[in-house]
Protein backbone atom coordinates (compact mmCIF):
# COMPACT_ATOMS: atom_id res chain seq x y z
CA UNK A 1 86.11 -11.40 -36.01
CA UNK A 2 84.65 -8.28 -36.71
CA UNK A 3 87.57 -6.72 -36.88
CA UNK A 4 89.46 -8.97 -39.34
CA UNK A 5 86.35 -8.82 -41.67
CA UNK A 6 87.20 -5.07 -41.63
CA UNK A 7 91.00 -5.32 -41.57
CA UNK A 8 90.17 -7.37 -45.24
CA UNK A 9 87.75 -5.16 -46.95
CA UNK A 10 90.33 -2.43 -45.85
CA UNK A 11 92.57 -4.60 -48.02
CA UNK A 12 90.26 -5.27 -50.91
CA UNK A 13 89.64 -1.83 -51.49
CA UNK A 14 93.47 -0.72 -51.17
CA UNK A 15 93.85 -3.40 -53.59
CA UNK A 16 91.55 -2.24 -55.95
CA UNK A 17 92.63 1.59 -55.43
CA UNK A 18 96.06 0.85 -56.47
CA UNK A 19 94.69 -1.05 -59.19
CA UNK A 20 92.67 1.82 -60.52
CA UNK A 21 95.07 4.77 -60.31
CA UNK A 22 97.54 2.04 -62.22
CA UNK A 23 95.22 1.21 -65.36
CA UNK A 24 92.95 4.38 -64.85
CA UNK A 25 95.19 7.21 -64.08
CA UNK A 26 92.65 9.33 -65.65
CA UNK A 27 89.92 8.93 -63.01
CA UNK A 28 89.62 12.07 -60.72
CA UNK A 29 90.22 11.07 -56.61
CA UNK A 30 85.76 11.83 -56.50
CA UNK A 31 85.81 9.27 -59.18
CA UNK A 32 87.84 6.92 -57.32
CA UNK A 33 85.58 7.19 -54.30
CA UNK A 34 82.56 6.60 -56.02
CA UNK A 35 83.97 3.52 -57.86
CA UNK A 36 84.97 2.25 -54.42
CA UNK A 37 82.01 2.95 -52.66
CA UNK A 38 83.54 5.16 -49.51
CA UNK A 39 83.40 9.29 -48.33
CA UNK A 40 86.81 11.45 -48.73
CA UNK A 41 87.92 10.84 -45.40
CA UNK A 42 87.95 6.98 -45.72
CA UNK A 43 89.51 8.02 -49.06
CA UNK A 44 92.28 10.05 -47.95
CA UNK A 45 93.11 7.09 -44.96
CA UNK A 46 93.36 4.64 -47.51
CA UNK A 47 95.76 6.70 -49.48
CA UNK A 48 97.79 7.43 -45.85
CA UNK A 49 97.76 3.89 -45.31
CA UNK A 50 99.10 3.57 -48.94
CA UNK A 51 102.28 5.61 -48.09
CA UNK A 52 102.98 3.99 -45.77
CA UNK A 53 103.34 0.77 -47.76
CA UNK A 54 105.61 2.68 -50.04
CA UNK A 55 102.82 4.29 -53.14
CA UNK A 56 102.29 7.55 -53.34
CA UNK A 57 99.87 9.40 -55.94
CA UNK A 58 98.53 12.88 -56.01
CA UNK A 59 95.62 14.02 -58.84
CA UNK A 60 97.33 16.70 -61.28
CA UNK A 61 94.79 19.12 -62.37
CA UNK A 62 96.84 20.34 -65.07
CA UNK A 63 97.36 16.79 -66.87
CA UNK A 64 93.47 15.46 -65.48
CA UNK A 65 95.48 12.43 -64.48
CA UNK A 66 96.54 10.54 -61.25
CA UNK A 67 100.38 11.19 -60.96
CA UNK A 68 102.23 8.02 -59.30
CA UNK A 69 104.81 9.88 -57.79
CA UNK A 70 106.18 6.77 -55.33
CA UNK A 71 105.21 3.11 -56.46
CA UNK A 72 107.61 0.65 -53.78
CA UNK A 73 105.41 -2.30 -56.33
CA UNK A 74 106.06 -3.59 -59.69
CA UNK A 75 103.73 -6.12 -60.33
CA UNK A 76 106.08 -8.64 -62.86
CA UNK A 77 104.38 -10.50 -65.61
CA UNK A 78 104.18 -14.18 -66.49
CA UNK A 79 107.35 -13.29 -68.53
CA UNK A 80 109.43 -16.27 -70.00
CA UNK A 81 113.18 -16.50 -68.98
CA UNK A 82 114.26 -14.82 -72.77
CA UNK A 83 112.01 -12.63 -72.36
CA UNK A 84 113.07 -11.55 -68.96
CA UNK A 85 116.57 -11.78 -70.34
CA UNK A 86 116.07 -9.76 -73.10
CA UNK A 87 114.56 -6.63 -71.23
CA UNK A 88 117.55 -6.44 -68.91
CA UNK A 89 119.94 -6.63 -71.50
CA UNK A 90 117.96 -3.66 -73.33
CA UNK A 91 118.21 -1.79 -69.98
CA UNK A 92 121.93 -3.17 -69.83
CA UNK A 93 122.44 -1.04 -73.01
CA UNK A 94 121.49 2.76 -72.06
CA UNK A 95 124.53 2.83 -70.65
CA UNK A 96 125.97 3.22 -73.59
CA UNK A 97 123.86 6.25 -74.51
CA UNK A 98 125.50 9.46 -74.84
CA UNK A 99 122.47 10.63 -72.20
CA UNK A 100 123.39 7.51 -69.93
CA UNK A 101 122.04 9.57 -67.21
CA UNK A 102 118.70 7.48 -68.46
CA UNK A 103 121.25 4.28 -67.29
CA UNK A 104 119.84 5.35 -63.72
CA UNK A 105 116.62 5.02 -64.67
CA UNK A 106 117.02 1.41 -66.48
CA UNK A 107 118.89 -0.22 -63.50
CA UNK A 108 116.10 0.96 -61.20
CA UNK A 109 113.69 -0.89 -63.42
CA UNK A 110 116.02 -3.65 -63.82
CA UNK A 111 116.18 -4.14 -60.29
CA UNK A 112 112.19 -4.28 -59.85
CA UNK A 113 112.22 -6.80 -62.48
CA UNK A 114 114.72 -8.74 -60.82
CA UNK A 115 112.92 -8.49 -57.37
CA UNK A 116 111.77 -12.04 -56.54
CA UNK A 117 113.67 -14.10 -59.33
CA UNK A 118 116.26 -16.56 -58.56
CA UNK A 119 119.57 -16.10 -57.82
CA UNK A 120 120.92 -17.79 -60.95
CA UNK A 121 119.00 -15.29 -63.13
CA UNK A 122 120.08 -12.59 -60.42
CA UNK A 123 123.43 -13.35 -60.68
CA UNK A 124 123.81 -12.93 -64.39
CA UNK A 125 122.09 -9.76 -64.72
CA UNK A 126 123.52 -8.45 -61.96
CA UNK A 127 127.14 -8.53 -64.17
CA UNK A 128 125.13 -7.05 -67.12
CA UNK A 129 124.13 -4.04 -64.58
CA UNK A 130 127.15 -3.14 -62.69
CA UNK A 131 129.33 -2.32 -65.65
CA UNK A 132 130.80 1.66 -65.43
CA UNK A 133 128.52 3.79 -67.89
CA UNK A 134 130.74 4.51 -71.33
CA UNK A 135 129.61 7.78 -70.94
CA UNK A 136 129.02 10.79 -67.72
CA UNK A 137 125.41 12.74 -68.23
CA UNK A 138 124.82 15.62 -66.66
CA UNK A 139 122.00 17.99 -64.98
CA UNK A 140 121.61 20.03 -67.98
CA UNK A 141 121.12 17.36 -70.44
CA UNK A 142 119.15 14.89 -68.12
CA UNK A 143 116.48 18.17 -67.73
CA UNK A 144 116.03 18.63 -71.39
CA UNK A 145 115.47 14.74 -71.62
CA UNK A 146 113.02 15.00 -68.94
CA UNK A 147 111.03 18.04 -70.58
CA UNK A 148 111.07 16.57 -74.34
CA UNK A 149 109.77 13.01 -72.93
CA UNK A 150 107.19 15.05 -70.79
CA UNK A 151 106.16 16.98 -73.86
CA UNK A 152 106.25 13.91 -76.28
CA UNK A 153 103.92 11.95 -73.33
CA UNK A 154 101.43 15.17 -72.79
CA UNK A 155 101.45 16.18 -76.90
CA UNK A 156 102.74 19.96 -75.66
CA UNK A 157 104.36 22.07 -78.01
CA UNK A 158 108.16 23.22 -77.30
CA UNK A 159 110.75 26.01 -78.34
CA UNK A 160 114.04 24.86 -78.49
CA UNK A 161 117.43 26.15 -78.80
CA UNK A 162 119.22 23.87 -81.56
CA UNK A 163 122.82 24.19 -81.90
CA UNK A 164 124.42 21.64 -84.81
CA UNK A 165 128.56 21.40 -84.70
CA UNK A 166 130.14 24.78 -85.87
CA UNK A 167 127.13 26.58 -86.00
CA UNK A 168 124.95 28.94 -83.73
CA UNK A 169 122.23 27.80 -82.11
CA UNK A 170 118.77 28.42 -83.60
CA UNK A 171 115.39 28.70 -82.19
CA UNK A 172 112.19 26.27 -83.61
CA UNK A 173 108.64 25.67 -82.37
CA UNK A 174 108.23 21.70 -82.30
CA UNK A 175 105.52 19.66 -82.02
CA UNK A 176 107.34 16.36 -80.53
CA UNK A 177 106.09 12.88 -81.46
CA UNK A 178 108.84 10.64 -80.91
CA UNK A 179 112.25 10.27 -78.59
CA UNK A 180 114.21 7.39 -79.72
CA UNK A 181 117.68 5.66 -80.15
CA UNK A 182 119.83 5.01 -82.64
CA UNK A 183 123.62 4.56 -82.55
CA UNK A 184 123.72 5.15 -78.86
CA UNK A 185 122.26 8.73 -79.59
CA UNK A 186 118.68 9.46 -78.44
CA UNK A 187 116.59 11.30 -81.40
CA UNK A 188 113.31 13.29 -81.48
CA UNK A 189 110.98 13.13 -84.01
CA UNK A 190 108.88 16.44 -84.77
CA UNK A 191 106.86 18.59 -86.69
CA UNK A 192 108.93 21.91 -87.38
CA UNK A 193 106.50 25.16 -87.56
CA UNK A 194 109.14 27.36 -89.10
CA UNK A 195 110.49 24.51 -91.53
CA UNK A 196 106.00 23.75 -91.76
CA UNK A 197 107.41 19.72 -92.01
CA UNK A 198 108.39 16.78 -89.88
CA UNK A 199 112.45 17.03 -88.77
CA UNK A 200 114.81 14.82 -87.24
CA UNK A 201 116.61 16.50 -84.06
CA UNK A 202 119.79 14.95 -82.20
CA UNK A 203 118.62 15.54 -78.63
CA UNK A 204 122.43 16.05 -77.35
CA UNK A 205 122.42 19.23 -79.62
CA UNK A 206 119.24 20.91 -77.60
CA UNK A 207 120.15 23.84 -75.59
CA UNK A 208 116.97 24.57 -73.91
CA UNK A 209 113.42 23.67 -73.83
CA UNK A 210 110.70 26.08 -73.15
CA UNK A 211 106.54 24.87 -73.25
CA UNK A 212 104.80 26.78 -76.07
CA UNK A 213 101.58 26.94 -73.89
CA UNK A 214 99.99 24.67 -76.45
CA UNK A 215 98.55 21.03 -76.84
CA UNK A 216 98.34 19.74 -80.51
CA UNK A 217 96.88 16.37 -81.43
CA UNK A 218 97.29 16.38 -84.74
CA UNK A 219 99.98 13.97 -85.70
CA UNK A 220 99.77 15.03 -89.53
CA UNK A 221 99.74 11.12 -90.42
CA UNK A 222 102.89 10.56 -88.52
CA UNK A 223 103.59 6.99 -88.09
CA UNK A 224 107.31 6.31 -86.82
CA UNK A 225 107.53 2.51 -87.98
CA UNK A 226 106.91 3.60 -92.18
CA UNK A 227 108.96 6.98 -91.68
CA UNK A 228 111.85 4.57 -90.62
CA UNK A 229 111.33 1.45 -93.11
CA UNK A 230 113.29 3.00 -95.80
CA UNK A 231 115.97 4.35 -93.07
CA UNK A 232 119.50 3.19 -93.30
CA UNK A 233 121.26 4.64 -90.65
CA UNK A 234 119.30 7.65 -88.85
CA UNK A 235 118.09 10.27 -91.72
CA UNK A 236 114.31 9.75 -92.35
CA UNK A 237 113.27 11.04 -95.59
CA UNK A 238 109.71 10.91 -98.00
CA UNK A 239 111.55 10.63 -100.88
CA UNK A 240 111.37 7.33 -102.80
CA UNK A 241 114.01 4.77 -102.15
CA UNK A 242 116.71 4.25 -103.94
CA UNK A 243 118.57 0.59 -105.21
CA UNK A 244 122.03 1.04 -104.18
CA UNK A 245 124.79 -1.88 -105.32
CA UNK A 246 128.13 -2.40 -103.32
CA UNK A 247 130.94 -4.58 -103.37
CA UNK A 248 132.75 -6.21 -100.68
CA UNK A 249 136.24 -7.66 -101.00
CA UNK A 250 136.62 -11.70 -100.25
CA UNK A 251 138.43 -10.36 -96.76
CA UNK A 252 135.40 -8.75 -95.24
CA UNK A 253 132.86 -10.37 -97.05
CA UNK A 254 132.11 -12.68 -93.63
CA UNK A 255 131.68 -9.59 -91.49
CA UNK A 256 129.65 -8.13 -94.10
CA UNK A 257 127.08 -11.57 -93.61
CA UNK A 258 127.22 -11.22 -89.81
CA UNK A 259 125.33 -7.79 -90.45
CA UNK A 260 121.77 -6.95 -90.60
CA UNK A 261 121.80 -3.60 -92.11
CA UNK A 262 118.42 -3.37 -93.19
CA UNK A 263 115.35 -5.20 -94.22
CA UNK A 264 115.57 -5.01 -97.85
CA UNK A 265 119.21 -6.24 -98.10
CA UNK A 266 119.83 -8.76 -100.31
CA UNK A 267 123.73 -10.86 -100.51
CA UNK A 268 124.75 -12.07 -103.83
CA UNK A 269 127.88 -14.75 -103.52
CA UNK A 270 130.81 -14.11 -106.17
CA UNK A 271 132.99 -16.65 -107.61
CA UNK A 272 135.68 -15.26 -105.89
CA UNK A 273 134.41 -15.19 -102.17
CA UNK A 274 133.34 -11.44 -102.59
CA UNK A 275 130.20 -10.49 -102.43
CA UNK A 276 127.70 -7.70 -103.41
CA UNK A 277 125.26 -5.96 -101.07
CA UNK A 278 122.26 -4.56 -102.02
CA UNK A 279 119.71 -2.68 -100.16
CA UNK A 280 116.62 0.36 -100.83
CA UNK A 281 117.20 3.08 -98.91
CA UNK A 282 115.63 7.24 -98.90
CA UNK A 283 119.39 8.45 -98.19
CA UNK A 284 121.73 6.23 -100.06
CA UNK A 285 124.87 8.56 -98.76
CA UNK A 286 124.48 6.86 -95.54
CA UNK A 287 125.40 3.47 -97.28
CA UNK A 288 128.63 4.84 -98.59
CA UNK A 289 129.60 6.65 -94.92
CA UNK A 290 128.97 2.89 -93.29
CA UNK A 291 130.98 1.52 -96.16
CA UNK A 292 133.63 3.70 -95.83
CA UNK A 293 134.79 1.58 -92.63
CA UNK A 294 135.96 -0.96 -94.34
CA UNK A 295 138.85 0.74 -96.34
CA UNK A 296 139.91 -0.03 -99.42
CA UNK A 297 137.94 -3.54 -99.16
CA UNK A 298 134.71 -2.15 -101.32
CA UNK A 299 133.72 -0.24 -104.11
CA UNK A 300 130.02 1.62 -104.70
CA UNK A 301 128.91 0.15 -108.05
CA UNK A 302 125.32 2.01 -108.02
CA UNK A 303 123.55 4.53 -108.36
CA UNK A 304 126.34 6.38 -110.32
CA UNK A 305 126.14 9.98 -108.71
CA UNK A 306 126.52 7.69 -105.06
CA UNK A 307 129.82 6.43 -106.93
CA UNK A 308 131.04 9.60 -107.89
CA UNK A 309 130.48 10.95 -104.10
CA UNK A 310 132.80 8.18 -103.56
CA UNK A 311 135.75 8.76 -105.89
CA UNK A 312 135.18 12.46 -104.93
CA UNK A 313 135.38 11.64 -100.88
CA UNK A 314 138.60 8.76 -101.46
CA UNK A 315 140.43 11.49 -103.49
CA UNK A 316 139.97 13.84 -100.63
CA UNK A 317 141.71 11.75 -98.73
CA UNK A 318 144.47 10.70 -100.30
CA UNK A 319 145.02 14.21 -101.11
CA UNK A 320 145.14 14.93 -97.56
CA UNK A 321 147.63 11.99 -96.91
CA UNK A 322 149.73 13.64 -99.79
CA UNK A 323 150.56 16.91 -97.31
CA UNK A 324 152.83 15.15 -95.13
């Protein structure tokens, strides 16, 4: 009896350890043992024991933190079946990332998430999950991912080589507060030492990352939910928003309804089954590039300079079609 009494407070306290280096990755491993109530070496059979069962963790002086390095447990949430749903079809989706190296990464977590669930739910996901990746990642790219996110995570300051289309690459000192995804392109949010403001920077354009050897926590009022509210496409700007006013023709009007563009937009019904979107936006030239897929089917009625951009861009191209 003995025995089992010890086999179970053995348990407990692996229980509890795991528990601790989960939601306090910040304790040191002396910490840890005081909290628990045991010496180093009962410490350091716990954490033996622990491997064996598939988690690993190792304190990293550098970061002050508990590092999870192996973690064979997910412990799922009372989540409700949309909600489960919905987070595998947001993993489904990095596969459509340019980076869909990350893909990896999501179908690893999908398949935690899926551990235990029944095979009805498995079954649907599992379609959602096998598809082939619309793109191929590579080492190179799926390093510089790894460093920004690092970076972002630990607030270090970076040098990186930025290369846009037909230009050389350039060097900037970035303080990184934000990866993210838009258009199936991950993005990086950042305050700019040379350009002394916060920058947008397409992550697939980033030759190289280097640590500055610095830690900043000064965020400069960043907040990544107001930067993006006046955001039409992917260009954050402080500048004021601006009402822009275009028509749709009566043959994509309905496709023009099914769309949620942004959350100002407002949809004014014509007579004539067209109809006339409306929206506030910092960077009203992105309207007019998303318009432009529809053809000849719209027209840019406001702000005037926006619809002289537009004459100016359609004459281009018919210009161009005049060559041949």
């Amino acid at each position: 009896m003995a025995n089992d009494s010890q086999k179970l407070q053995q348990l407990q306290r692996i229980l509890l350890l795991y528990q601790l280096v989960k939601t306090k990755p910040e304790m040191s491993s002396k910490a840890l043992q005081e909290e628990l109530g045991i010496g180093k070496s009962t410490y350091n059979r716990d954490r033996e024991f622990m491997k064996k069962l598939g988690v690993s963790f190792e304190y990293d002086k550098a970061k002050k933190r508990q590092d999870l390095t192996k973690d064979a447990f997910l412990p799922i949430p009372d989540l409700s079946l949309d909600e489960r749903l919905a987070i595998i079809l947001a993993l489904s989706q990095l596969g459509e990332l340019q980076e869909s190296f990350l893909a990896k990464h999501a179908r690893a977590a999908a398949a935690k998430l899926m551990a235990g669930q029944e095979k009805s739910f498995c079954d649907v996901c599992k379609a959602l999950l096998e598809q082939d990746l619309a793109h191929k990642g590579h080492s190179r790219q799926e390093r510089i991912v790894d460093d920004l996110l690092n970076a972002t995570i630990n607030r270090r300051r970076i040098r990186i080589s930025y290369c846009k289309p037909g230009q050389p690459a350039e060097d900037y000192e970035v303080e990184p507060y934000q990866v993210f995804v838009v258009d199936g392109f991950l993005y990086m949010d950042g305050y700019c030492i040379e350009r002394k403001e916060i920058r947008c920077f397409k992550v697939c354009r980033i030759r190289g990352v280097q640590d500055g050897g610095l830690t900043f926590s000064n965020l400069r009022e960043y907040d990544f939910a107001r930067r993006r509210t006046n955001v039409f496409g992917i260009y954050a700007s402080d500048q004021e928003p601006e009402h822009v006013k275009v028509w749709f023709a009566a043959e994509i009007a309905p496709f023009i309804r099914e769309e949620s563009r942004h959350a100002s937009q407002k949809l004014t019904e014509n007579s004539d089954g067209s109809l006339l979107f409306e929206v506030d936006v910092a960077e009203p030239e992105e309207v007019l590039w998303w318009a432009l897929r529809w053809g000849g089917n719209f027209e840019i009625i406001e702000p005037q300079w926006l619809r002289d951009e537009a004459i100016k861009t359609i004459r281009k191209m018919a210009q161009r079609y005049k060559k041949q």
